[in-house]
Protein backbone atom coordinates (compact mmCIF):
# COMPACT_ATOMS: atom_id res chain seq x y z
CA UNK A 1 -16.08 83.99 -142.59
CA UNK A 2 -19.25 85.85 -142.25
CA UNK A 3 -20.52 84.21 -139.35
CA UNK A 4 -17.58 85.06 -137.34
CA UNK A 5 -16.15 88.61 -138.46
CA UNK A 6 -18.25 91.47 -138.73
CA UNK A 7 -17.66 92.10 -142.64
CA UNK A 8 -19.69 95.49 -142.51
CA UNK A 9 -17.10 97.16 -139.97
CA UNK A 10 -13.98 95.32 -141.38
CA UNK A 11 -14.09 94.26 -145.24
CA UNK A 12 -11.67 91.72 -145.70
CA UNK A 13 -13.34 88.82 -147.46
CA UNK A 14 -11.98 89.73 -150.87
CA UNK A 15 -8.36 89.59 -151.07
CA UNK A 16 -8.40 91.48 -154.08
CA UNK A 17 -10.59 94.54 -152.99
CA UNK A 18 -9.94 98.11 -152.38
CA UNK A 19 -11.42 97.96 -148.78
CA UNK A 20 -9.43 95.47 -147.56
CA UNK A 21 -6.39 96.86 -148.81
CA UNK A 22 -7.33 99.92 -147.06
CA UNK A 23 -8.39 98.20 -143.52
CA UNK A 24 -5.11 96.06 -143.88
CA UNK A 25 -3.32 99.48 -144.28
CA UNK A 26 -5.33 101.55 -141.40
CA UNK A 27 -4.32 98.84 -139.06
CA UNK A 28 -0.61 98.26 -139.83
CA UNK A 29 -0.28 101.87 -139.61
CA UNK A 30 -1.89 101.76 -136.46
CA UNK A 31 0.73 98.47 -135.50
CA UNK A 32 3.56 100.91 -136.66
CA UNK A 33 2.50 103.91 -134.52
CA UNK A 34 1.50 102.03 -131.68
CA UNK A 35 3.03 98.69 -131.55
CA UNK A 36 -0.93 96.99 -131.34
CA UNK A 37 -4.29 97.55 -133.21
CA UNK A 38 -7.70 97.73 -132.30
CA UNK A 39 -10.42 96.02 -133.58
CA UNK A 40 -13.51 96.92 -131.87
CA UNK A 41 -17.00 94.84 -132.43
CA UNK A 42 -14.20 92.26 -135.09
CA UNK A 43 -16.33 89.70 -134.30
CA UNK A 44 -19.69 90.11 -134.69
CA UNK A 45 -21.89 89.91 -131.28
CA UNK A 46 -23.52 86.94 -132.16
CA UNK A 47 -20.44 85.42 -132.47
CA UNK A 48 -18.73 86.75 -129.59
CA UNK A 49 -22.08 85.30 -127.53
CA UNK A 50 -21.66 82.26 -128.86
CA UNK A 51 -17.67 82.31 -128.02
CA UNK A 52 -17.87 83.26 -125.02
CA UNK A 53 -20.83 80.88 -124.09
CA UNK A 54 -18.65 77.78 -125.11
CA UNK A 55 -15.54 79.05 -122.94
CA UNK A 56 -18.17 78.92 -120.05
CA UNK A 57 -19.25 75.32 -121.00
CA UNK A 58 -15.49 74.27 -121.15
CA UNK A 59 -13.48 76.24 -118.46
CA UNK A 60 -14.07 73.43 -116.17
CA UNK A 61 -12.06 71.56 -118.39
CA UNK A 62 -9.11 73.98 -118.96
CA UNK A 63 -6.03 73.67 -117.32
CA UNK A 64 -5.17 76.77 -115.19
CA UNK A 65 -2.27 78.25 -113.26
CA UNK A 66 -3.70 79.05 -109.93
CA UNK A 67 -1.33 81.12 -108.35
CA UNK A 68 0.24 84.60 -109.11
CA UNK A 69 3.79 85.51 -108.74
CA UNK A 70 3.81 88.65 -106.10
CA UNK A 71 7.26 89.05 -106.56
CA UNK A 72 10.29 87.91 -107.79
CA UNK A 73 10.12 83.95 -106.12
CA UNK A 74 7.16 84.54 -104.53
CA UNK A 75 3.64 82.95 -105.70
CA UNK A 76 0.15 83.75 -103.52
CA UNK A 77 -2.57 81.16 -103.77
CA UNK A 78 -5.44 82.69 -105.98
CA UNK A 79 -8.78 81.49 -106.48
CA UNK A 80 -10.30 81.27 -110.18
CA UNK A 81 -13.76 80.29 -108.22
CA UNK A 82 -15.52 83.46 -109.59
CA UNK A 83 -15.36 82.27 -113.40
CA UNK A 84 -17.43 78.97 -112.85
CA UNK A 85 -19.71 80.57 -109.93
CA UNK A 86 -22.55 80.27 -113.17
CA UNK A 87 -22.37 83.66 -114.28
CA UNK A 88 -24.96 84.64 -117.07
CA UNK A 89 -23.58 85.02 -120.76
């Protein structure tokens, strides 16, 4: 779990510990106020390199809707060009 979440910003690896119980409370009183939570830097930029590199290395591969409904009944052609034009991670 270490490798992926950023433990020192959000301690959740023991279930039984005082600062997850009050992370888990900070954000569900954050879900109750706001209807979502934030969780800035959750996964830790290593990670999030690493994640984002392999989406590169497989988007070719993903299956994608290529059009955009303008309105009701109405789709435009749009091009997804621009996330396989090699961008650097």
């Amino acid at each position: 779990m270490a490798d992926l979440i950023n433990l020192a910003a959000y301690p959740i690896a023991d279930p039984a510990g005082p600062e997850r119980a009050r992370t888990v409370a900070r954000l569900r009183d954050e879900l109750d106020r706001q209807q979502y939570c934030v969780l800035p830097e959750f996964i830790g930029p290593d990670m999030c390199a690493q994640l984002v590199q392999e989406v590169y290395q497989r988007l070719p591969e993903a299956y994608g809707n290529r059009s955009r409904l303008d309105r009701p009944g109405h789709f435009l052609s749009e091009s997804f060009d621009h996330l396989t034009s090699g961008r650097a991670i």
